[in-house]
C-alpha atoms as a PDB file:
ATOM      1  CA  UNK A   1       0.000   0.000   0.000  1.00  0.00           C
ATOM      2  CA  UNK A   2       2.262   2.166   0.958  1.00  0.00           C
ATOM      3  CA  UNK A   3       4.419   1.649  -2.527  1.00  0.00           C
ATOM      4  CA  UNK A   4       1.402   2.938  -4.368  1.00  0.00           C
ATOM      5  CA  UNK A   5       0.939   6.686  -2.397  1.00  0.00           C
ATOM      6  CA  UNK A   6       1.073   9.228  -5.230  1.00  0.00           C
ATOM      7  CA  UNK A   7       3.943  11.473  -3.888  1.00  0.00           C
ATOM      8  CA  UNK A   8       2.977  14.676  -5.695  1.00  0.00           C
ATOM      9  CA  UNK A   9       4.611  16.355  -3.274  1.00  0.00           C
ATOM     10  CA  UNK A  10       7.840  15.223  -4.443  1.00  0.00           C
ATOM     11  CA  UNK A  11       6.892  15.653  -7.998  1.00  0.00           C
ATOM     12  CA  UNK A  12       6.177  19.674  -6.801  1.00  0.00           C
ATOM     13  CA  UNK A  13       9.265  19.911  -5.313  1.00  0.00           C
ATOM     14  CA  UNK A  14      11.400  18.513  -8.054  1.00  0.00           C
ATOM     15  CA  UNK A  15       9.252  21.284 -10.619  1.00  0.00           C
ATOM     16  CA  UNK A  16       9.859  24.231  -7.863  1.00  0.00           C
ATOM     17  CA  UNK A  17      13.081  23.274  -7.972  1.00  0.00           C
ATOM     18  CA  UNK A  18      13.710  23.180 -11.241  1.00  0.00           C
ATOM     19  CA  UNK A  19      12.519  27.019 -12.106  1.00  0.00           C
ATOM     20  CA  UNK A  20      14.283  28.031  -9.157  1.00  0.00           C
ATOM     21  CA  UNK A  21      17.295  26.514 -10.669  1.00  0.00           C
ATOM     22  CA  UNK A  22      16.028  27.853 -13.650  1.00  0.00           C
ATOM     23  CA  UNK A  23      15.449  31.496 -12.705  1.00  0.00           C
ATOM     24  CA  UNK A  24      19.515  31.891 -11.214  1.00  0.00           C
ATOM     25  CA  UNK A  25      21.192  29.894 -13.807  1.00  0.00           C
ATOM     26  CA  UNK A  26      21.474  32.447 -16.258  1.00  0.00           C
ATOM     27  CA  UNK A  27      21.938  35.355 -14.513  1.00  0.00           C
ATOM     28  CA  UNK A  28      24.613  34.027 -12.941  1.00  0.00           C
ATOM     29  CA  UNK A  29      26.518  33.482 -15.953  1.00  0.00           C
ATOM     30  CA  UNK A  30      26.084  36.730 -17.225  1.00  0.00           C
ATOM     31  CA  UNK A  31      27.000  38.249 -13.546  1.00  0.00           C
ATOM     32  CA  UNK A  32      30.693  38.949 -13.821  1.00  0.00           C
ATOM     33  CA  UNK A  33      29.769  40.687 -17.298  1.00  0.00           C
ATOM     34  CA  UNK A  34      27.000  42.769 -15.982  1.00  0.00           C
ATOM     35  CA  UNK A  35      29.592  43.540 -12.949  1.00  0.00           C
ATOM     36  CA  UNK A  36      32.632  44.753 -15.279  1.00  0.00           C
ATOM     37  CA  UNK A  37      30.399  46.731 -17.345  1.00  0.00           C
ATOM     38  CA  UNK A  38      29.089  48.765 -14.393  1.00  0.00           C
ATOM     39  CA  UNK A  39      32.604  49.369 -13.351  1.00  0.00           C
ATOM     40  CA  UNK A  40      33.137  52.614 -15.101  1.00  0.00           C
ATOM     41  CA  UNK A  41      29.252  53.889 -13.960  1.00  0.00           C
ATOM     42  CA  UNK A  42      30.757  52.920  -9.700  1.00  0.00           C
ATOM     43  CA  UNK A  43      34.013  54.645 -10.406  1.00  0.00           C
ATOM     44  CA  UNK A  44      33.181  58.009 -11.823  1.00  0.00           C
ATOM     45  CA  UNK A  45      29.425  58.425 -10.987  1.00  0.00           C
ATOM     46  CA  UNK A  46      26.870  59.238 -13.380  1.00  0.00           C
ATOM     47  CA  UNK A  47      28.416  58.954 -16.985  1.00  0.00           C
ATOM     48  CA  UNK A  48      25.453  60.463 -19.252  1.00  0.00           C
ATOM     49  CA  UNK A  49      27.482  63.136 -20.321  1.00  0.00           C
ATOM     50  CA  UNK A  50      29.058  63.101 -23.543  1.00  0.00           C
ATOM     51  CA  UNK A  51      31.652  60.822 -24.080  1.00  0.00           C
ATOM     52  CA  UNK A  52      30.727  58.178 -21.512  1.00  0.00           C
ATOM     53  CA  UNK A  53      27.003  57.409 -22.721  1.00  0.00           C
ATOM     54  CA  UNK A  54      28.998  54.058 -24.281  1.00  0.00           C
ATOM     55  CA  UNK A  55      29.129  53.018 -20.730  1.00  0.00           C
ATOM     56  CA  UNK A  56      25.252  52.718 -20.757  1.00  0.00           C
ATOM     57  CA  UNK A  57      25.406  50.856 -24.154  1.00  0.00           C
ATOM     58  CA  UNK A  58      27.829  48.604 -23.044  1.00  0.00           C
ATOM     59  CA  UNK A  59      25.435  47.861 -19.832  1.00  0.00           C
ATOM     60  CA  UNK A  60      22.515  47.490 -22.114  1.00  0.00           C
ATOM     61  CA  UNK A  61      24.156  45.358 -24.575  1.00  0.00           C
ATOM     62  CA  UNK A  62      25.562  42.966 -21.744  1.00  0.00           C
ATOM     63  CA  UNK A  63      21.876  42.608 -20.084  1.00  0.00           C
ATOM     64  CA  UNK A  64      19.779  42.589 -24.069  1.00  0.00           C
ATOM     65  CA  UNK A  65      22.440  39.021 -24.525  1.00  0.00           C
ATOM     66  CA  UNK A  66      21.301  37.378 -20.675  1.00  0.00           C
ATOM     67  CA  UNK A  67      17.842  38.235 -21.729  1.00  0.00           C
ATOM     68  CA  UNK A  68      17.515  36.970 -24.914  1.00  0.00           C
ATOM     69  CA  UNK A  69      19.277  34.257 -23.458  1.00  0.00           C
ATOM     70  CA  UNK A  70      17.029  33.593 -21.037  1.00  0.00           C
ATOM     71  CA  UNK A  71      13.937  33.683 -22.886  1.00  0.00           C
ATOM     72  CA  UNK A  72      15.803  31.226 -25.428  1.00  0.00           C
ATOM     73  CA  UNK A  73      17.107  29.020 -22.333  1.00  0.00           C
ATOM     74  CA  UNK A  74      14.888  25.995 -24.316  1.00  0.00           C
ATOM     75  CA  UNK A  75      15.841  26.685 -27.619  1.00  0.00           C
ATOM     76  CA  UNK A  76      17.802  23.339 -28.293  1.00  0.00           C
ATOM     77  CA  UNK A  77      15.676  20.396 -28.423  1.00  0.00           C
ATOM     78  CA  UNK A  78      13.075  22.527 -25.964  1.00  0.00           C
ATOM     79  CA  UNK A  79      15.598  21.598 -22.831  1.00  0.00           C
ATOM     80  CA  UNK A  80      17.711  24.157 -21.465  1.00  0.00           C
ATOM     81  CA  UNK A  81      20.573  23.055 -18.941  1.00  0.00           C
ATOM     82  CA  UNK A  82      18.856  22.931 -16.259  1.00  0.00           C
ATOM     83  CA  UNK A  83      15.876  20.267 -17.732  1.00  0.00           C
ATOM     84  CA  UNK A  84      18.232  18.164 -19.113  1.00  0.00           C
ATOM     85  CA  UNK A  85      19.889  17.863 -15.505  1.00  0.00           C
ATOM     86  CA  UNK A  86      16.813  17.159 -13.967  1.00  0.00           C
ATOM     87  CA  UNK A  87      14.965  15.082 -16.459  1.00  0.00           C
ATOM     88  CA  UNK A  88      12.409  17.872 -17.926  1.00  0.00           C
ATOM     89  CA  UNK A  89      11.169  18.523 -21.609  1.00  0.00           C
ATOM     90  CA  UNK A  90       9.240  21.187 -22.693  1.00  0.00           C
ATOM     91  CA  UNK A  91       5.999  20.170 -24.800  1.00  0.00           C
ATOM     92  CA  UNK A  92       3.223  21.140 -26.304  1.00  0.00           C
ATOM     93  CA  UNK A  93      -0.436  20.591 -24.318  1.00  0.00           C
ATOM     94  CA  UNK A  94      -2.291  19.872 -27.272  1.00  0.00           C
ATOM     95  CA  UNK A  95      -0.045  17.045 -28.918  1.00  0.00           C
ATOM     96  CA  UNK A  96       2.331  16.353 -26.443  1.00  0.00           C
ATOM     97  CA  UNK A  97       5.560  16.621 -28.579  1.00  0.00           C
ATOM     98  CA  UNK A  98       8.654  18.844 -28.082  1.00  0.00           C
ATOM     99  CA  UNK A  99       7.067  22.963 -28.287  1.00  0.00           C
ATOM    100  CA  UNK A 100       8.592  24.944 -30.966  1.00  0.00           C
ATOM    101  CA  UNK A 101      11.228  26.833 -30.801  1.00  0.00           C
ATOM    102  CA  UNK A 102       8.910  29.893 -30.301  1.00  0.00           C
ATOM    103  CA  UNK A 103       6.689  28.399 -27.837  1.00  0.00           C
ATOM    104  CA  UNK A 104      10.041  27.819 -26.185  1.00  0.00           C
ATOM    105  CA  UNK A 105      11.008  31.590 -26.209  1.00  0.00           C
ATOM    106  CA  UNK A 106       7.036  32.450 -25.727  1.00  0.00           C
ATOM    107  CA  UNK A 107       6.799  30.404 -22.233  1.00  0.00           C
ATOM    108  CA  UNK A 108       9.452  32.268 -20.685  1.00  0.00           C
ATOM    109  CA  UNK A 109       8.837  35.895 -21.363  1.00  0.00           C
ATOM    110  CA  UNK A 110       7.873  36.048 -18.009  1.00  0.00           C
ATOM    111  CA  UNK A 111      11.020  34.775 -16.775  1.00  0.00           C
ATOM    112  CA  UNK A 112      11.697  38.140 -15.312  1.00  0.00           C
ATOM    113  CA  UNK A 113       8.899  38.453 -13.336  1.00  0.00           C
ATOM    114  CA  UNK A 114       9.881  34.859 -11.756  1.00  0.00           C
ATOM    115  CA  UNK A 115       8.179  36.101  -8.431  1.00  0.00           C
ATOM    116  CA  UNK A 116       4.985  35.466  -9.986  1.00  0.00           C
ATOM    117  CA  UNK A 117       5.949  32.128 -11.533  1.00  0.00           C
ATOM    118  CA  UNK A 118       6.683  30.827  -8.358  1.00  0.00           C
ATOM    119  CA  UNK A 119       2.853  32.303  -6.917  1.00  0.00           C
ATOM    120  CA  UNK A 120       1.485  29.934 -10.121  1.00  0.00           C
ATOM    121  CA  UNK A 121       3.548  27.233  -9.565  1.00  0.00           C
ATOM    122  CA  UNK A 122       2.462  27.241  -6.094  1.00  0.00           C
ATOM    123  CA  UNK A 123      -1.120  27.431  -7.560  1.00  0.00           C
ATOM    124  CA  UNK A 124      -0.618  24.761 -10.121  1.00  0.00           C
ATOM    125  CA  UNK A 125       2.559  22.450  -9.801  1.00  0.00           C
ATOM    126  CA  UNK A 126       2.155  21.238 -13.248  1.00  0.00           C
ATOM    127  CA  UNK A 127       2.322  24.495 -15.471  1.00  0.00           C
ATOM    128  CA  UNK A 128       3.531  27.696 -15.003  1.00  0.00           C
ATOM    129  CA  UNK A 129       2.483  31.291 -16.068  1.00  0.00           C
ATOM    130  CA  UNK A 130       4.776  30.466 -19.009  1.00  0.00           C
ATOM    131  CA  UNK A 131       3.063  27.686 -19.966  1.00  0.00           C
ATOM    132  CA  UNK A 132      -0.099  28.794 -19.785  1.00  0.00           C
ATOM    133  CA  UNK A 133       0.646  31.778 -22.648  1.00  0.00           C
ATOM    134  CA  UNK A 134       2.589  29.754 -24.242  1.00  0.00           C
ATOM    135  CA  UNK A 135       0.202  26.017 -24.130  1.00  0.00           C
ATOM    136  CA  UNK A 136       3.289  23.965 -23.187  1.00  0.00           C
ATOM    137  CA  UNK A 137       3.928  21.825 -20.052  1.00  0.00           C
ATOM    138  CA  UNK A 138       7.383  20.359 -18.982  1.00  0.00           C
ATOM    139  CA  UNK A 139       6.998  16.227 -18.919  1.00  0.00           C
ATOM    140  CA  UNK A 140       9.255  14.218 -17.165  1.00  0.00           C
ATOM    141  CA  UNK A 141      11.426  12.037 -19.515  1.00  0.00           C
ATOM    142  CA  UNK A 142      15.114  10.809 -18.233  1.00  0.00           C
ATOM    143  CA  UNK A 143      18.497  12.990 -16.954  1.00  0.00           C
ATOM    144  CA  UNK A 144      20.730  13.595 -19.731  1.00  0.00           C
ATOM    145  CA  UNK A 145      24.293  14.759 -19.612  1.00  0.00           C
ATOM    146  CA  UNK A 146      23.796  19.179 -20.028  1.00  0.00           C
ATOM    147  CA  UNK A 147      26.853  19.342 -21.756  1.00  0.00           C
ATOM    148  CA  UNK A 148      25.116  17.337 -24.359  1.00  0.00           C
ATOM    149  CA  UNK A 149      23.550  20.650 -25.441  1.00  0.00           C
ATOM    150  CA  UNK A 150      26.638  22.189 -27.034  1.00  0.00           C
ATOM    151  CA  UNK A 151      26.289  19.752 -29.664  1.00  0.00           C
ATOM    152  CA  UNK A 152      22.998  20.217 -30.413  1.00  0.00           C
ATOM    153  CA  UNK A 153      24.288  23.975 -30.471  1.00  0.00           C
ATOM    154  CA  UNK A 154      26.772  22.885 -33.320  1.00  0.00           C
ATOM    155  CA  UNK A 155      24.367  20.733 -35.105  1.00  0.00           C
ATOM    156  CA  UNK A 156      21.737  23.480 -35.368  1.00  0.00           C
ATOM    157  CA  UNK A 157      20.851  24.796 -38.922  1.00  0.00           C
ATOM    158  CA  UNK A 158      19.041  28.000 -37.979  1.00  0.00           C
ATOM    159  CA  UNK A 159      15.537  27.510 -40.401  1.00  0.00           C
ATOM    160  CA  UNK A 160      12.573  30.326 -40.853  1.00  0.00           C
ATOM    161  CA  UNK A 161      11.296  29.324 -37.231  1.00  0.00           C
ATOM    162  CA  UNK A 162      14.547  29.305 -35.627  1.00  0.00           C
ATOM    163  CA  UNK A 163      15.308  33.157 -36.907  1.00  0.00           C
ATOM    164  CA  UNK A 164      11.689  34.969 -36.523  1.00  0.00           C
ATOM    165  CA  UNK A 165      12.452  33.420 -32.700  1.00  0.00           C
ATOM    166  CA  UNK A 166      15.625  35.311 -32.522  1.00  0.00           C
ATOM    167  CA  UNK A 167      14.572  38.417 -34.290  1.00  0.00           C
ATOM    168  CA  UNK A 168      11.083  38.458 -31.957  1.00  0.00           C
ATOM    169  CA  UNK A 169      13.847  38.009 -28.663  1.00  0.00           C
ATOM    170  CA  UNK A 170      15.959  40.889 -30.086  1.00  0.00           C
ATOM    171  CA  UNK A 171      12.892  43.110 -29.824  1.00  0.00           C
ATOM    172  CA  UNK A 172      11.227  41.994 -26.933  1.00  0.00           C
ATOM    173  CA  UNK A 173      15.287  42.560 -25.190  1.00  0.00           C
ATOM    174  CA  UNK A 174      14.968  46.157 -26.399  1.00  0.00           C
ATOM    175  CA  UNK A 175      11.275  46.656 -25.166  1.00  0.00           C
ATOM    176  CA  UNK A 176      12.278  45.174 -21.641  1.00  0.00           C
ATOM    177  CA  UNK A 177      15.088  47.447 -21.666  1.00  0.00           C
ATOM    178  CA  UNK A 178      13.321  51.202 -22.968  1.00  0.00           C
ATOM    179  CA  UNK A 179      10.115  49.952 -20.373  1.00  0.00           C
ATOM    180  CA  UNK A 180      12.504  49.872 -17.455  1.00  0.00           C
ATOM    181  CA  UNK A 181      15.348  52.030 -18.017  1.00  0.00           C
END
């Protein structure tokens, strides 16, 4: 009997998990590059003056790549680093095969606002904010190796889908940044 309990609890915890893991993973990576490119704005002040406004391009710039990047975080075979560690794939709810590239990029435009994933994850384990705008759900499939995705990085021929994606993440990066600048 007691081999046959449903543990959702468990199952929660290993999705909360996963966008918290989510949520940090990128901007960690782009921290130290975000950090050296405010260097110049801590050292002399406020730089909007004439010759130092490429201080604030090189800032905005630096944050436009971790955002696109993290709004394309399931680009590659609709796993991003962290899914592939834990054993998550990003689908789509109406046929249950891997989202498109642009559902991908359309589920986490709210990535920012991650505070309010975690309030609808805490609502509904099973899909997030994300998902919901986006109709995709993560299913559980097995662990891969993470590294695994620099290959698929290599092998990717960038098609019609692939590039409206991009270009759509280019703009939405700019629109983040002139909204809260």
């Amino acid at each position: 009997m007691y081999l046959q309990i449903n543990f959702s609890l468990l199952e929660w915890n290993k999705r909360f998990k996963s966008l918290i893991l989510e949520m940090w993973n990128i901007p960690i990576i782009f921290f130290p590059i975000l950090i050296i490119s405010m260097i110049p704005k801590i050292s002399f002040g406020n730089l909007n003056q004439g010759n130092f406004v490429w201080v604030d391009i090189i800032f905005s710039i630096s944050f436009s790549l971790m955002m696109i990047t993290l709004i394309n975080k399931d680009f590659f075979g609709g796993q991003s680093t962290v899914h592939r560690l834990l054993g998550f794939k990003v689908v789509d709810v109406k046929t249950n095969e891997q989202a498109s590239k642009l559902k991908c990029m359309l589920r986490n435009v709210t990535a920012p606002i991650w505070m309010i994933e975690v309030i609808f994850l805490l609502v509904n384990p099973k899909r997030r904010l994300g998902d919901i705008i986006a109709g995709t759900s993560l299913i559980e499939i097995e662990s891969t190796d993470p590294e695994l995705i620099l290959v698929e990085i290599q092998n990717t021929k960038f098609d019609k889908e692939a590039k409206l994606t991009l270009l759509i993440s280019i703009v939405w990066a700019i629109m983040f940044i002139l909204l809260f600048n």
